[in-house]
C-alpha atoms as a PDB file:
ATOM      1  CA  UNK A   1      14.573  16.797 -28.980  1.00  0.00           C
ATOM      2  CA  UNK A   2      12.932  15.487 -25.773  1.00  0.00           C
ATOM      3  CA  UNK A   3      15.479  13.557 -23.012  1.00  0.00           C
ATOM      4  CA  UNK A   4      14.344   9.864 -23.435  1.00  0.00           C
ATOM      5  CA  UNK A   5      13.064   8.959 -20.573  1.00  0.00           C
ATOM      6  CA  UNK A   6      15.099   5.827 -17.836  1.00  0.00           C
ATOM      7  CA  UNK A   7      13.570   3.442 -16.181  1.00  0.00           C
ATOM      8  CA  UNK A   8      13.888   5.497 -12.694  1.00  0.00           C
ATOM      9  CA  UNK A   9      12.187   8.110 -14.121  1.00  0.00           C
ATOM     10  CA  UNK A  10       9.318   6.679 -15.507  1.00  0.00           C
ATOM     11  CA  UNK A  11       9.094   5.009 -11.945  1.00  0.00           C
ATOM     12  CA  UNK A  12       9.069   8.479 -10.894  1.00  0.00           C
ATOM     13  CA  UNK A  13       6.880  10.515 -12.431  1.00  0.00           C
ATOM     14  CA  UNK A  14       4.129   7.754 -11.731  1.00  0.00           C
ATOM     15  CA  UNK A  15       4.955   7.841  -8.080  1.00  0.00           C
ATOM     16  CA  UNK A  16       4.492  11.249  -8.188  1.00  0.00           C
ATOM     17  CA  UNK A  17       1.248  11.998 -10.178  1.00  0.00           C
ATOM     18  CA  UNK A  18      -0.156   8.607  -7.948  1.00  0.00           C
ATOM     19  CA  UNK A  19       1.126  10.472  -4.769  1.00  0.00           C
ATOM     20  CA  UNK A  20      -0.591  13.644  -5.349  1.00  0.00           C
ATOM     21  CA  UNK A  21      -3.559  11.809  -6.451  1.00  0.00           C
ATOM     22  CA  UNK A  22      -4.387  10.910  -3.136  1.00  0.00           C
ATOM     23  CA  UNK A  23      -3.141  14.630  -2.024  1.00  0.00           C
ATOM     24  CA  UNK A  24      -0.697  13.359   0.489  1.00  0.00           C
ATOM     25  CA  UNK A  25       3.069  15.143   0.406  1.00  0.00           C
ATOM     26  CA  UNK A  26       6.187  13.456   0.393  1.00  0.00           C
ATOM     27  CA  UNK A  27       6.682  13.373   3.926  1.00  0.00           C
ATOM     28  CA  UNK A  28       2.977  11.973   4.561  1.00  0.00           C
ATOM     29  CA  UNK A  29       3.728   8.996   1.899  1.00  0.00           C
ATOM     30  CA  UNK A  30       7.110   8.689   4.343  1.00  0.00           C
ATOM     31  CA  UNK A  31       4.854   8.270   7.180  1.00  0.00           C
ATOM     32  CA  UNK A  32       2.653   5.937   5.630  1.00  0.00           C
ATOM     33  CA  UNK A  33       5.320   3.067   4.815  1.00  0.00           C
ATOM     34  CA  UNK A  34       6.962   3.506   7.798  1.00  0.00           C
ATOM     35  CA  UNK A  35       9.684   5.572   7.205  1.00  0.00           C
ATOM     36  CA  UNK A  36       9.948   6.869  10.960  1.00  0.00           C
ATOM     37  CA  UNK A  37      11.733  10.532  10.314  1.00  0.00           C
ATOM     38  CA  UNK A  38       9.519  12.195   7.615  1.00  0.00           C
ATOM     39  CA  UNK A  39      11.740  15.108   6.817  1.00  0.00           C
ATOM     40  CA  UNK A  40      14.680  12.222   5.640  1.00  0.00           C
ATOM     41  CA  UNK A  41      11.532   9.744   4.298  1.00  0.00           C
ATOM     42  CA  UNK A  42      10.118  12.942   2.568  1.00  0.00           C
ATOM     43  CA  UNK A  43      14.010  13.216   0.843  1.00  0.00           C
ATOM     44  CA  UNK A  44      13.832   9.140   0.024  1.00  0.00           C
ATOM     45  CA  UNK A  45      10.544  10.260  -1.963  1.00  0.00           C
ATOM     46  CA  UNK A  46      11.601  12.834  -3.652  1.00  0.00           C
ATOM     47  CA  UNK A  47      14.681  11.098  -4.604  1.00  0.00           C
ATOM     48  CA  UNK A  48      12.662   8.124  -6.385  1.00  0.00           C
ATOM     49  CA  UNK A  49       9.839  10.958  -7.726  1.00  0.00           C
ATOM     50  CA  UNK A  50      12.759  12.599  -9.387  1.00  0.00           C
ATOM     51  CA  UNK A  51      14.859   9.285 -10.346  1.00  0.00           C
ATOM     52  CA  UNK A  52      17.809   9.807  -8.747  1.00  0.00           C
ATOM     53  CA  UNK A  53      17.268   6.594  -6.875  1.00  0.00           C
ATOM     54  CA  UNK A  54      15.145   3.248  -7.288  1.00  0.00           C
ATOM     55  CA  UNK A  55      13.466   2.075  -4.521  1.00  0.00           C
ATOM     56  CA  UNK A  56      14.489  -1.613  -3.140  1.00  0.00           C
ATOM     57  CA  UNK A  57      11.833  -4.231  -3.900  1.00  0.00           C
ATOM     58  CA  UNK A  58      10.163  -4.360  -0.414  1.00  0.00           C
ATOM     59  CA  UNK A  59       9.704  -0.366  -0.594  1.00  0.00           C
ATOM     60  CA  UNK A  60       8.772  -0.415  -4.096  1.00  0.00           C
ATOM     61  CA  UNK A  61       6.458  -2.667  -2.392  1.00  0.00           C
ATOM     62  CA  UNK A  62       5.162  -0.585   0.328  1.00  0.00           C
ATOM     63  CA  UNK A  63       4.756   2.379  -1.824  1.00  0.00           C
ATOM     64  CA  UNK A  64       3.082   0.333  -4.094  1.00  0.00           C
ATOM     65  CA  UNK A  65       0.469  -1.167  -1.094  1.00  0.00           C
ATOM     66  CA  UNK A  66       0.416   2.640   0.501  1.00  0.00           C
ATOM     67  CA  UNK A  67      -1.018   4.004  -3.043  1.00  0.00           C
ATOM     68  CA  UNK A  68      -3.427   1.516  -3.961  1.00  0.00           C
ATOM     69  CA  UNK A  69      -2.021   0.468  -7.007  1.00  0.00           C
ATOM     70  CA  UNK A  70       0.382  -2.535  -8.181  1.00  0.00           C
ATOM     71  CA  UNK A  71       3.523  -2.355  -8.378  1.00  0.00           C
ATOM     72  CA  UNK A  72       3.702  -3.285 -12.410  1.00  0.00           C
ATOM     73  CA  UNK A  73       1.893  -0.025 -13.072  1.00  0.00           C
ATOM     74  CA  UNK A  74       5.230   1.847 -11.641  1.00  0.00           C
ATOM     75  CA  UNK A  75       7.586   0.028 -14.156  1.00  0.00           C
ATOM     76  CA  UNK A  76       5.737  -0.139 -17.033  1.00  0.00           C
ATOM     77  CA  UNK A  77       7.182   0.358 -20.139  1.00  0.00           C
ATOM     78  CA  UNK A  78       5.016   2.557 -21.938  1.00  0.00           C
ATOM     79  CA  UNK A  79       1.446   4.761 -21.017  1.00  0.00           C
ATOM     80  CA  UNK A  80      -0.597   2.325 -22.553  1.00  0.00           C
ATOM     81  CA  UNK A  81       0.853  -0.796 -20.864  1.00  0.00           C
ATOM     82  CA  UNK A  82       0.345   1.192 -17.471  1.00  0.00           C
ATOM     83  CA  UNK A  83      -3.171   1.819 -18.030  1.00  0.00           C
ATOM     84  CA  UNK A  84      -3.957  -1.975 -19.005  1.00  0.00           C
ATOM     85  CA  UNK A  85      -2.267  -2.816 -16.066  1.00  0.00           C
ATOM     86  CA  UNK A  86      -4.474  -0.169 -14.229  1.00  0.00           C
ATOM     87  CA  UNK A  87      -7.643  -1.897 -15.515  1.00  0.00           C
ATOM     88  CA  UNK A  88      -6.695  -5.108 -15.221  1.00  0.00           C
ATOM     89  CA  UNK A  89      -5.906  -4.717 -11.553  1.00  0.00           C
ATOM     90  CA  UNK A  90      -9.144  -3.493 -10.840  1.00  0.00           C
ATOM     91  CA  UNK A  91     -11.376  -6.493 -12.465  1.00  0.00           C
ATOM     92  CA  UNK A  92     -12.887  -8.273  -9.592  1.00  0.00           C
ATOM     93  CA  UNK A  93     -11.348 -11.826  -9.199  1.00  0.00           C
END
């Protein structure tokens, strides 16, 4: 039976498929939100892509801003709920 999946990483497996979406690495992400050492921001992102830590709100944030996508769409509940948000994000307003 399949590990049910936490909160952190659900967080992290979207940060991850977004992340190598736009073909950046972990340390270029780092770089992008101002995370001034890469190597240790590269270790912050893996951290969060693999759960073992959530991101504080204004990183979350940053990520979020740095990837193009909103910040619901990390912590969404379920696949579905992540697309809708997805969509919905990208009506014009």
């Amino acid at each position: 039976m399949p590990k049910p999946k936490t909160p952190a990483t659900v967080y992290g497996t979207r940060l991850r498929h977004a992340r190598m979406g736009m073909g950046w690495t972990q340390a270029e992400l780092a770089e992008r939100i101002g995370m001034v050492d890469s190597v240790s921001g590269a270790t912050r992102v893996s951290r969060y892509e693999t759960g073992q830590h959530d991101p504080d709100p204004a990183t979350a944030e940053a990520l979020a801003k740095a990837l193009n996508l909103p910040v619901a769409y990390f912590h969404a509940t379920s696949d579905v709920l992540a697309d809708i948000i997805l969509i919905v994000s990208r009506l014009p307003v």
